[in-house]
N, C-alpha and C. Protein backbone atom coordinates (compact mmCIF):
# COMPACT_ATOMS: atom_id res chain seq x y z
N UNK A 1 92.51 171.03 167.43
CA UNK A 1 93.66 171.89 167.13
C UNK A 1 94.97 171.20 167.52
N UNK A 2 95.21 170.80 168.62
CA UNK A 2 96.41 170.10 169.39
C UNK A 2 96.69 169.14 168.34
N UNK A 3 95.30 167.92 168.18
CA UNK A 3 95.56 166.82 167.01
C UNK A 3 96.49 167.09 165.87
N UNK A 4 95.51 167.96 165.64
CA UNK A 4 95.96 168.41 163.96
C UNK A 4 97.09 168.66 164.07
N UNK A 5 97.94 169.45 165.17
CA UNK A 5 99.35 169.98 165.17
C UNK A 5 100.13 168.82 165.32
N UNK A 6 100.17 167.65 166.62
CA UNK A 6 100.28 166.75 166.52
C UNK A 6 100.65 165.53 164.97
N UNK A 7 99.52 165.60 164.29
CA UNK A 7 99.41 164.72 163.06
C UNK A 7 100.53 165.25 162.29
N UNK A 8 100.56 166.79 162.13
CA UNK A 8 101.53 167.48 160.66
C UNK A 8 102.61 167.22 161.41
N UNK A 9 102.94 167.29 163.23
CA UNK A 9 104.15 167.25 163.51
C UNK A 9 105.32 165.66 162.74
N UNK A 10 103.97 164.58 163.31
CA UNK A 10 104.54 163.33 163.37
C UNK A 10 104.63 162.86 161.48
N UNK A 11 103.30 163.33 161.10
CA UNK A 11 103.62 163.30 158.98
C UNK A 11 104.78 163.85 158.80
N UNK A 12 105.38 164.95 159.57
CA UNK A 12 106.60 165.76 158.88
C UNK A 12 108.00 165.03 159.18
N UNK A 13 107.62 164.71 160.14
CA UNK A 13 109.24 163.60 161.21
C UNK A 13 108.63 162.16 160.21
N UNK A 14 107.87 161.98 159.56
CA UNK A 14 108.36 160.48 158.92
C UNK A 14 108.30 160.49 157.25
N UNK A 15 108.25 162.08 156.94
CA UNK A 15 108.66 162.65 155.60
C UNK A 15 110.22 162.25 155.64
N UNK A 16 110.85 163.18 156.67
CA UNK A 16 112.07 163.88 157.20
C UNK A 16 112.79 162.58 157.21
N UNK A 17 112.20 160.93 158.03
CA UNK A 17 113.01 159.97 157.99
C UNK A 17 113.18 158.94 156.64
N UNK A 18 111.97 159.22 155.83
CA UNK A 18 112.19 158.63 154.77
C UNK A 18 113.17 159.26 153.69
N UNK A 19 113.19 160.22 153.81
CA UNK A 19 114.56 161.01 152.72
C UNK A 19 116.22 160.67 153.47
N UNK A 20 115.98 160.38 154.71
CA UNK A 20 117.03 160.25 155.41
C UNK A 20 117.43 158.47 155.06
N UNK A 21 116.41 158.07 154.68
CA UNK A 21 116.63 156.68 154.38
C UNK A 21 117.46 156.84 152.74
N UNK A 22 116.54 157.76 152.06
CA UNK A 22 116.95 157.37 150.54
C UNK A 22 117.94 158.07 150.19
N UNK A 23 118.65 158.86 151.42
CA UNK A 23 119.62 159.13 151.24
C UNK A 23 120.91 158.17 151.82
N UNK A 24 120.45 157.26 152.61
CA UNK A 24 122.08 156.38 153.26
C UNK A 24 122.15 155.60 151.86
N UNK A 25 120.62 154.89 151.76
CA UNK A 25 120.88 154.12 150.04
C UNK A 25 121.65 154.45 149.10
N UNK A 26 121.54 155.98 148.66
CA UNK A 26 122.08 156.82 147.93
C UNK A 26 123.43 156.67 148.10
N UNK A 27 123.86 156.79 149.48
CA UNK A 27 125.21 156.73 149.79
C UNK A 27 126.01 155.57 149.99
N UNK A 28 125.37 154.51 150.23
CA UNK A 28 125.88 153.46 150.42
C UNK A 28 126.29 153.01 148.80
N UNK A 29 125.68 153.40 147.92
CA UNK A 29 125.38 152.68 146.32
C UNK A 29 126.63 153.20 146.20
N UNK A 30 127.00 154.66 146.27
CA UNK A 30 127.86 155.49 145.41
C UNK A 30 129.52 155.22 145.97
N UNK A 31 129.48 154.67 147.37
CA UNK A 31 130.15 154.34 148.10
C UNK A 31 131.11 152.68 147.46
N UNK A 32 130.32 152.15 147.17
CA UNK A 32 130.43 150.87 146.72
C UNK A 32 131.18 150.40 145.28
């Protein structure tokens, strides 16, 4: 149980940082 909460916590925080990535890209492009 702990795991599992654990796993979705840490899958969700490196969902959360990859959109945070394709968003500076995003911004840096439009910026430019």
């Amino acid at each position: 149980m702990i795991t599992r909460f654990t796993f979705f916590s840490v899958s969700h925080n490196l969902k959360k940082e990859t959109i945070k990535q394709q968003y500076e890209k995003v911004k840096e492009r439009t910026s430019n």
